[in-house]
Protein backbone atom coordinates (compact mmCIF):
# COMPACT_ATOMS: atom_id res chain seq x y z
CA UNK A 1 100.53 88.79 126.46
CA UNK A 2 99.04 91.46 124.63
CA UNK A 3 99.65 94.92 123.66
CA UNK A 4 96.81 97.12 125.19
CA UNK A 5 94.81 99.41 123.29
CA UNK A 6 92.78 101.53 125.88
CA UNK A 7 92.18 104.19 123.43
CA UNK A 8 92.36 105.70 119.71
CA UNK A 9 95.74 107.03 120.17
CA UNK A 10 96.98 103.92 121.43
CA UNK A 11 96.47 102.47 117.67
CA UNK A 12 98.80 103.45 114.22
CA UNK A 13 96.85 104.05 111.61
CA UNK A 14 99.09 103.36 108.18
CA UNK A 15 96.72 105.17 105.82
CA UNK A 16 96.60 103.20 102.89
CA UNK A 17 94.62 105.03 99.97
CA UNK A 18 97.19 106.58 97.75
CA UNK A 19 98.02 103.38 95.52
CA UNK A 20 98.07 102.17 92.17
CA UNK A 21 95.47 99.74 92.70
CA UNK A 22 92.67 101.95 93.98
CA UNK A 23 89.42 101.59 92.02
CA UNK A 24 86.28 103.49 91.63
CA UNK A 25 83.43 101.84 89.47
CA UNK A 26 82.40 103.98 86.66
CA UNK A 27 78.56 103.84 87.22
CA UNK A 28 79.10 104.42 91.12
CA UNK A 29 79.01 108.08 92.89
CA UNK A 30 82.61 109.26 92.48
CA UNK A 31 82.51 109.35 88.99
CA UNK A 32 81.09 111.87 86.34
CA UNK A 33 80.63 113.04 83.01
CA UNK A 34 81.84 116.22 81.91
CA UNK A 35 79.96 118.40 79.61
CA UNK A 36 82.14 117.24 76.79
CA UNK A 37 81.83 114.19 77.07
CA UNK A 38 85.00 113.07 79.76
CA UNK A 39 84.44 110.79 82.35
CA UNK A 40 86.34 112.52 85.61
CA UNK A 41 86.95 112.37 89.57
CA UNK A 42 86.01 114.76 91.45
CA UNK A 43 87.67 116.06 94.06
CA UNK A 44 88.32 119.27 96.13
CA UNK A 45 91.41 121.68 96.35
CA UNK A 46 92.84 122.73 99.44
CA UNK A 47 90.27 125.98 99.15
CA UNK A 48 87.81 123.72 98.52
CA UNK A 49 87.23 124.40 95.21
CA UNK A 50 85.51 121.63 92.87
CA UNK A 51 88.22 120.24 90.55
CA UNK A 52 88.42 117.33 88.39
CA UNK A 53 90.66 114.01 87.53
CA UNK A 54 90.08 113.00 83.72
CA UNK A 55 90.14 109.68 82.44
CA UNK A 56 92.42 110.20 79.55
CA UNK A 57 91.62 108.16 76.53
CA UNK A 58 94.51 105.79 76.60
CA UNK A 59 93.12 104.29 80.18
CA UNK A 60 89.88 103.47 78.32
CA UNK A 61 91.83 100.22 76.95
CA UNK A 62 92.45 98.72 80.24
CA UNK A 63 91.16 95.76 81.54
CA UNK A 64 89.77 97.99 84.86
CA UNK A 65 87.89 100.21 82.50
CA UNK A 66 86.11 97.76 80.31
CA UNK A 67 85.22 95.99 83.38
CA UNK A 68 83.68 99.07 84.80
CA UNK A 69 86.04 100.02 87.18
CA UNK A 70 88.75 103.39 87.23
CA UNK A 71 91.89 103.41 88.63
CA UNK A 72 92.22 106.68 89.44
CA UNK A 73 95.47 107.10 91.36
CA UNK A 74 97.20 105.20 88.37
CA UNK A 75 95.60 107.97 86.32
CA UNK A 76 96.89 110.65 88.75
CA UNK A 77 100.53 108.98 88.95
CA UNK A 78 100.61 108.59 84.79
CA UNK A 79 99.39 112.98 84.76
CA UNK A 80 102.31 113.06 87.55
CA UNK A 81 105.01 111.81 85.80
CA UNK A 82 103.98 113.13 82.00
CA UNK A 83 105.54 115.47 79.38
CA UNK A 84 102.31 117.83 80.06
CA UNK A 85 102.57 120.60 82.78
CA UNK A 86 98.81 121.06 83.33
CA UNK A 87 98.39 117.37 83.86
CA UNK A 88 101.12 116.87 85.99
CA UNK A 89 99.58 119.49 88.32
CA UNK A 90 96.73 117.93 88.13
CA UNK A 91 98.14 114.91 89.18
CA UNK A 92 99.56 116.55 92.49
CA UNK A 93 96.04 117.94 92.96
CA UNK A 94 94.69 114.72 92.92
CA UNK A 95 97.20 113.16 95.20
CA UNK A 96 97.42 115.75 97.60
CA UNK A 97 93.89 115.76 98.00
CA UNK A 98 93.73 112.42 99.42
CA UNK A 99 97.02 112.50 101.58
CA UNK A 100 94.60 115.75 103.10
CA UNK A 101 91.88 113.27 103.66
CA UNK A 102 94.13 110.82 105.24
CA UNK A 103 95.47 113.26 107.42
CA UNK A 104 92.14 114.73 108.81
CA UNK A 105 90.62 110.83 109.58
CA UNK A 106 93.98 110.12 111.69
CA UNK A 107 96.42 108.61 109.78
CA UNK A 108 99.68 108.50 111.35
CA UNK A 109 101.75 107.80 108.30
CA UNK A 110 101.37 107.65 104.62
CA UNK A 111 101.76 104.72 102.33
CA UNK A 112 102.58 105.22 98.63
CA UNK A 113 102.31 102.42 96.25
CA UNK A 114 102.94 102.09 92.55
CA UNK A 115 104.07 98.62 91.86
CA UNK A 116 100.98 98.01 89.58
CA UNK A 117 101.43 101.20 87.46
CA UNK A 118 104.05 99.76 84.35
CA UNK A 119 105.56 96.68 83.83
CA UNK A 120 108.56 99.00 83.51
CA UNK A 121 110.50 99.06 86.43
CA UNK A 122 112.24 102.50 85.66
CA UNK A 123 109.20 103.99 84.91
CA UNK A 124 108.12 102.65 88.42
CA UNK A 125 111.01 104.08 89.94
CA UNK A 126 110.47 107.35 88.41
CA UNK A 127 106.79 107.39 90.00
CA UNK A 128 107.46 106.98 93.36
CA UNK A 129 110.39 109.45 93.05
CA UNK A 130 107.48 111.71 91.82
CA UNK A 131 104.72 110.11 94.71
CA UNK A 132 107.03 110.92 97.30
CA UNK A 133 108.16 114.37 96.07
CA UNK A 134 104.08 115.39 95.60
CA UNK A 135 103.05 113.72 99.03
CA UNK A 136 105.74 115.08 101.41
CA UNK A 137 105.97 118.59 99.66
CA UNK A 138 102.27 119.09 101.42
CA UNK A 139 101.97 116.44 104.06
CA UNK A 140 102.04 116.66 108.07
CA UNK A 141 102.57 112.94 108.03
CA UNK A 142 105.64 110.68 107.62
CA UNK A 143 105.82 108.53 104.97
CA UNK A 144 105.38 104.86 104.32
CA UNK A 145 107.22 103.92 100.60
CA UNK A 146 105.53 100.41 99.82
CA UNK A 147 106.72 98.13 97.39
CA UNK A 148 107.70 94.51 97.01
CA UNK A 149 110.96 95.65 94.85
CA UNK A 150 113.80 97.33 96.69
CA UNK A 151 114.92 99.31 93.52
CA UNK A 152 111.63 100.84 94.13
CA UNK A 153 112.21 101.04 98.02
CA UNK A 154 115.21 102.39 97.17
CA UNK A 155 114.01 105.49 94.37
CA UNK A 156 111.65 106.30 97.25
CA UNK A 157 113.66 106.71 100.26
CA UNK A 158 116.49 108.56 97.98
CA UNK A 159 114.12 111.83 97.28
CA UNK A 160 112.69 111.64 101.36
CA UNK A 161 113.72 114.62 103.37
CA UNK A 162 111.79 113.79 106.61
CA UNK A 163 110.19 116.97 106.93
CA UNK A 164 107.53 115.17 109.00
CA UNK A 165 109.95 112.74 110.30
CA UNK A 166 111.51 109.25 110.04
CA UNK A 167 110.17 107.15 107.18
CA UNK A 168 108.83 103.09 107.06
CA UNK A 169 109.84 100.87 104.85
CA UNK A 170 106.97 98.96 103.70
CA UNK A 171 107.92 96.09 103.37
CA UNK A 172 110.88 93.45 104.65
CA UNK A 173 109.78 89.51 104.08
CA UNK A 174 112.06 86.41 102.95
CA UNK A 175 112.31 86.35 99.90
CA UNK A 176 113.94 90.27 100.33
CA UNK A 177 115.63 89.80 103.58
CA UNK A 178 118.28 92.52 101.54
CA UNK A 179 116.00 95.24 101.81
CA UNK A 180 117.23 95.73 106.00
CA UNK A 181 120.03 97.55 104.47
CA UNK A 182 117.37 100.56 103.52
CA UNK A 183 116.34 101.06 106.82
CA UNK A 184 119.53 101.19 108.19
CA UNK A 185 120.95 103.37 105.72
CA UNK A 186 117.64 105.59 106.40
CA UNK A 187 116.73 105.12 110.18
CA UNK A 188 113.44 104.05 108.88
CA UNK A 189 110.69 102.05 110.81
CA UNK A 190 109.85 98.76 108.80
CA UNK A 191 107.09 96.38 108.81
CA UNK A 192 108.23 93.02 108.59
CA UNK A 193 105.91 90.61 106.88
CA UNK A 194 104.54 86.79 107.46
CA UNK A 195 105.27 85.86 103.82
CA UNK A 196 107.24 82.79 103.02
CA UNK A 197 110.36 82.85 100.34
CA UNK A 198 107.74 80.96 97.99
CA UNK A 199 104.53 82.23 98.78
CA UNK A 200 101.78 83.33 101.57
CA UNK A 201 101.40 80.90 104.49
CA UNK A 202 99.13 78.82 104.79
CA UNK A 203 98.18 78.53 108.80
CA UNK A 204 99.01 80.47 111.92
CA UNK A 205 102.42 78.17 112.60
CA UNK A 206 103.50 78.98 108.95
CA UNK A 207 102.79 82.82 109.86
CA UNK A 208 105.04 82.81 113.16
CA UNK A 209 107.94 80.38 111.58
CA UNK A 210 107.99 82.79 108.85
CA UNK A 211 107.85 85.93 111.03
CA UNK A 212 110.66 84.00 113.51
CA UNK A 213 113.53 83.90 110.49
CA UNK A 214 113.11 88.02 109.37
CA UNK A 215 113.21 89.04 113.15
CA UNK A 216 116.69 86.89 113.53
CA UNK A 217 117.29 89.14 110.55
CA UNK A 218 116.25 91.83 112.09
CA UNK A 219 117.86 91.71 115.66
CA UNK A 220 121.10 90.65 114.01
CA UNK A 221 121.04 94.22 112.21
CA UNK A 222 120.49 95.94 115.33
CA UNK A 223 116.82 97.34 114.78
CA UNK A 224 115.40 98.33 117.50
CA UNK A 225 111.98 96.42 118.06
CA UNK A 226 110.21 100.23 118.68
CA UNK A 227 110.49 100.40 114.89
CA UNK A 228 109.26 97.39 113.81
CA UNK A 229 105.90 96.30 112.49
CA UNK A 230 104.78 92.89 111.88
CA UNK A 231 102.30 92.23 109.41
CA UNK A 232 100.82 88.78 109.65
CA UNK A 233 98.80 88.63 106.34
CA UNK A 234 94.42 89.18 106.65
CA UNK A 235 93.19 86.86 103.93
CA UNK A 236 89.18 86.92 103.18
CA UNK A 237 87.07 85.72 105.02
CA UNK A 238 85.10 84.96 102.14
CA UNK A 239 87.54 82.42 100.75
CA UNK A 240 88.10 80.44 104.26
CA UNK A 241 86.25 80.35 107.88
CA UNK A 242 89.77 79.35 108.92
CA UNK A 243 91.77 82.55 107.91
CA UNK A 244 90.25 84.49 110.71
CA UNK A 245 91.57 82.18 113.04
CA UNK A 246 94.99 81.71 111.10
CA UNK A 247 95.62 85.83 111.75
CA UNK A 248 94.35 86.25 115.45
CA UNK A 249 96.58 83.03 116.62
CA UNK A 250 99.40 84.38 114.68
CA UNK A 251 98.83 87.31 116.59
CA UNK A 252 98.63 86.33 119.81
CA UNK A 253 101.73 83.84 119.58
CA UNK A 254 103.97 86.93 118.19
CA UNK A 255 103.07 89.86 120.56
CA UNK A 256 103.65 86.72 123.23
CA UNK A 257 106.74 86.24 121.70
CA UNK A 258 108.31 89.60 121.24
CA UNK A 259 106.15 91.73 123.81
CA UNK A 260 105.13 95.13 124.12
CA UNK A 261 107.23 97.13 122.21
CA UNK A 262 107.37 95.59 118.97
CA UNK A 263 104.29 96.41 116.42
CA UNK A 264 101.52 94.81 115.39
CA UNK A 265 99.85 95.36 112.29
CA UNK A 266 98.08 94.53 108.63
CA UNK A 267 95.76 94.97 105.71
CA UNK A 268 92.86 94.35 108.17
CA UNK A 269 90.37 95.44 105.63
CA UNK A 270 91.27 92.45 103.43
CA UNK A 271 89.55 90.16 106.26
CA UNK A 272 85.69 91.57 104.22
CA UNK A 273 86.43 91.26 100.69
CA UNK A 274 83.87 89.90 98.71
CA UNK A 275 80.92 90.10 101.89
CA UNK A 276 78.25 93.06 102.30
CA UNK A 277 78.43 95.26 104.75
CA UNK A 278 82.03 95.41 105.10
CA UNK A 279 81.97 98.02 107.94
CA UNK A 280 80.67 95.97 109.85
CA UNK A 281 82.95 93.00 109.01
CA UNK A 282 85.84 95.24 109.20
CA UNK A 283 85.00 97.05 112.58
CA UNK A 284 84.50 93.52 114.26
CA UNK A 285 87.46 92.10 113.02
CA UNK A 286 89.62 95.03 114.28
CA UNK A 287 88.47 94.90 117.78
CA UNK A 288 89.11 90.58 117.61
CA UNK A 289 92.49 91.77 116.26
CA UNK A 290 93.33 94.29 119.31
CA UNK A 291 92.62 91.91 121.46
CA UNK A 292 94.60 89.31 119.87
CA UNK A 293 97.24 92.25 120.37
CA UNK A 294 97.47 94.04 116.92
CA UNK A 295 98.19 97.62 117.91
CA UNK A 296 98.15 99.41 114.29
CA UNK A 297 96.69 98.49 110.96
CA UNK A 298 97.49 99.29 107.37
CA UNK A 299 93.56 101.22 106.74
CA UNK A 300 91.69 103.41 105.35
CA UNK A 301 91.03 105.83 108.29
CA UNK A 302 87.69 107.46 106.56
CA UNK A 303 86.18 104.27 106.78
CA UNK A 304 87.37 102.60 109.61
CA UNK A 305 87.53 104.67 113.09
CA UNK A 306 89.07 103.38 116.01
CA UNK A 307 86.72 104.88 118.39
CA UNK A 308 83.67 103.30 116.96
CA UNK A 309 85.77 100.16 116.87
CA UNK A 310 86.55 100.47 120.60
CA UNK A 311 82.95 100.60 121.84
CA UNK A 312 81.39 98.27 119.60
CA UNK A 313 78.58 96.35 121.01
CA UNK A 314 79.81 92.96 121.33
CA UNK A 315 76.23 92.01 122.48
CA UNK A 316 74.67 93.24 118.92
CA UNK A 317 73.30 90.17 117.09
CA UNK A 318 74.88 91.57 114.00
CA UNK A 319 77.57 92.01 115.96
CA UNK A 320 78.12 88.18 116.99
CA UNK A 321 77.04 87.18 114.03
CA UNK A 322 79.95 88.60 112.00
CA UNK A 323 82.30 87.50 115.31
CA UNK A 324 80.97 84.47 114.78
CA UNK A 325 81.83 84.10 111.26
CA UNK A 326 85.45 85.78 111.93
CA UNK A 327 86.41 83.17 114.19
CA UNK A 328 85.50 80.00 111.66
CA UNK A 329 82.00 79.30 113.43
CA UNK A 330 80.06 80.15 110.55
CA UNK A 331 80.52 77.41 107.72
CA UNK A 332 80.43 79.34 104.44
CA UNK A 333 79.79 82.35 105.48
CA UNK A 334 75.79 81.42 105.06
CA UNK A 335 74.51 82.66 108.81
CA UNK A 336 76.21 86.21 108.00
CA UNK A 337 74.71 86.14 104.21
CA UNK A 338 71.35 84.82 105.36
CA UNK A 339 70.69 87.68 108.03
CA UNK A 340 71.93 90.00 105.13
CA UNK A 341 69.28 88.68 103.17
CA UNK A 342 66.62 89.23 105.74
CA UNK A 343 67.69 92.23 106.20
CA UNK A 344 69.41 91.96 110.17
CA UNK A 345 72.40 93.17 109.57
C-alpha cells in the first residue's frame, strides 16, 4: 500500500533551512566584502531593502571558516542571543528573512535547529527559546523545534504560542522514547525516527524493527497516527549503492504496515551529498520515494519543488541514469559520474 501523492498539496514540506549547521562557502556568491573590510551575508528585509549579516571576528577561529565555509545561521543565532541590541536585531533580520523564503517556496512548517551552536547546553536552551520567539513572532507557518536533546525540545515548546497552529516535535527515536511526554503535554505532531538506541541502522529490516518499538510507544500514549511522521533515515548515495534501496523498502514495508494516515517523511536531500548535480539526484529520488509512499520530506523548498518532481521525465537518460544509480544498479556511482564528465547530465 501506498500513500498517494496526485499533486503538490498532497506532499508536507518541513522546511529545513534555519539551522545551526547551514553553510555558505566564503569564495561562493552569497558572500561579500564590505567596504571596510567585513566579510557579510546578504540578505533582504521584508521591504526589500539590501541588508547585511557580518561575520564577527570571533567566528574567524572556527574550523568552518578556515576551511572556507560560513555558518551563517550560527552567526545569526550568536547576534540573537547577545548583550548587543543592534546585533540581536540583526539576528532576527537574518532569521526572519529565511523563514519568509521558506514560506513563499511552500513550506508547511518550520524547523529550528541549534544543537551545533555551544557545547553548552543552557546556552542551547536559551537559543531556541530566542529561535522560536524570532520565527513565530513573524511566521504564517507552524513550527517544527528539532533537536536530539529534550531539555532543548523542552525550552522550545515552553515559549510556543501556536499563533499559526499546533507545533512538531522533531524528533522521538529509542534512545529518547521520554520525549512522547512533550507532545502530549503540547498536542504536538512528532516525527518518529528509524534510529536504533546505539546508532543508525544499517538495512531496511533494521529501519522497520526500529520504527516497530517507538510506534508501540507511540500507540500506547494514545497519539493519534494523523500526527505522526516517520522518518526512515536518507544516507548518501555516495557512500553506498545499497542505501537507496535500504530507504525505499523501509518505506514501502511501513506505509504497508501502518496505512494511509500515518506520515511519511525524511532528510531526502541527504540521498546527493557528495555527487554533482544534486537537483537532479534529489528530484529523482523524491519521486522513487513517493512512490515507495513517502508523503512529506524534511527540504529545502527553494530548491526542491514538488511540481517539477511530479512530472519528471522518467524516460530522460539523465533521468534513468540517476534512477539507476538510486536503486543500487550503478556500482560506484561511476555511470552517473562518467555522463557528468561527458557532459550528459
Amino acid at each position: 500500500m501506498s500513500r498517494v501523492v496526485a499533486s503538490p498539496e498532497d506532499f508536507t514540506i518541513i522546511g529545513e533551512n534555519i539551522h545551526a549547521t547551514r553553510v555558505v562557502r566564503r569564495n561562493g556568491r552569497r558572500v561579500v566584502t564590505l567596504d571596510d573590510g567585513t566579510e557579510a551575508v546578504p540578505f533582504e528585509n521584508e521591504s526589500g531593502k539590501q541588508r547585511y549579516l557580518t561575520v564577527p571576528d570571533s567566528f574567524k577561529e572556527t574550523q568552518a571558516y578556515q576551511q572556507g565555509q560560513i555558518k551563517h545561521f550560527m552567526v545569526a543565532m550568536h547576534k540573537g542571543i547577545g548583550d548587543d541590541a543592534d546585533e540581536r536585531e540583526e539576528g532576527a533580520a537574518y532569521v526572519h528573512y529565511e523563514a519568509r523564503r521558506q514560506a513563499a517556496a511552500g513550506a508547511h512548517f518550520l524547523d529550528l535547529n541549534v544543537d551545533e551552536l555551544s557545547y553548552d547546553i543552557e546556552v542551547q536552551k536559551r537559543a531556541m527559546a530566542w529561535l522560536v520567539g524570532t520565527v513565530e513572532g513573524i511566521s504564517s507557518l507552524p513550527l517544527s523545534v528539532d533537536s536530539s536533546s529534550p531539555d532543548i525540545l523542552e525550552a522550545g515548546m515552553a515559549v510556543y504560542e501556536g499563533r499559526a497552529g499546533r507545533p512538531m516535535v522533531n524528533s522521538v527515536a529509542l534512545e529518547r522514547l521520554e520525549t512522547l511526554d512533550l507532545v502530549k503535554e503540547y498536542d504536538a505532531r512528532v516525527i518518529v525516527t528509524a534510529a536504533g538506541a546505539d546508532g543508525m541502522p544499517q538495512d531496511d529490516e533494521e529501519r522497520v524493527t526500529n520504527v516497530g518499538v517507538v510506534m508501540d510507544a507511540v500507540q500506547a500514549a494514545e497519539i493519534p497516527l494523523a500526527n505522526v511522521y516517520i522518518d526512515c533515515i536518507v544516507f548518501p548515495i555516495s557512500v553506498s549503492g545499497d542505501y537507496g534501496p535500504h530507504y525505499l523498502d523501509a518505506v514501502s514495508t511501513v506505509r504497508e504496515t501502518y496505512g494511509p494516515e500515518i506520515h511519511i517523511t525524511g532528510g531526502l536531500s541527504n540521498v546527493s551529498f557528495g555527487l554533482p548535480k544534486r537537483k537532479l539526484i534529489n528530484d529523482t529520488f523524491i519521486h522513487l520515494a513517493i512512490e515507495a509512499g513517502v508523503d512529506a520530506g524534511i527540504m529545502d523548498p527553494i530548491q526542491s519543488k514538488i511540481g517539477r518532481v511530479l512530472e519528471l521525465d522518467l524516460d530522460a537518460e539523465r533521468v534513468g541514469l540517476a534512477r539507476d544509480m538510486l536503486l543500487g544498479r550503478d556500482d560506484f556511482c561511476m555511470n552517473y559520474i562518467e555522463a557528468f564528465r561527458d557532459g550528459r547530465l
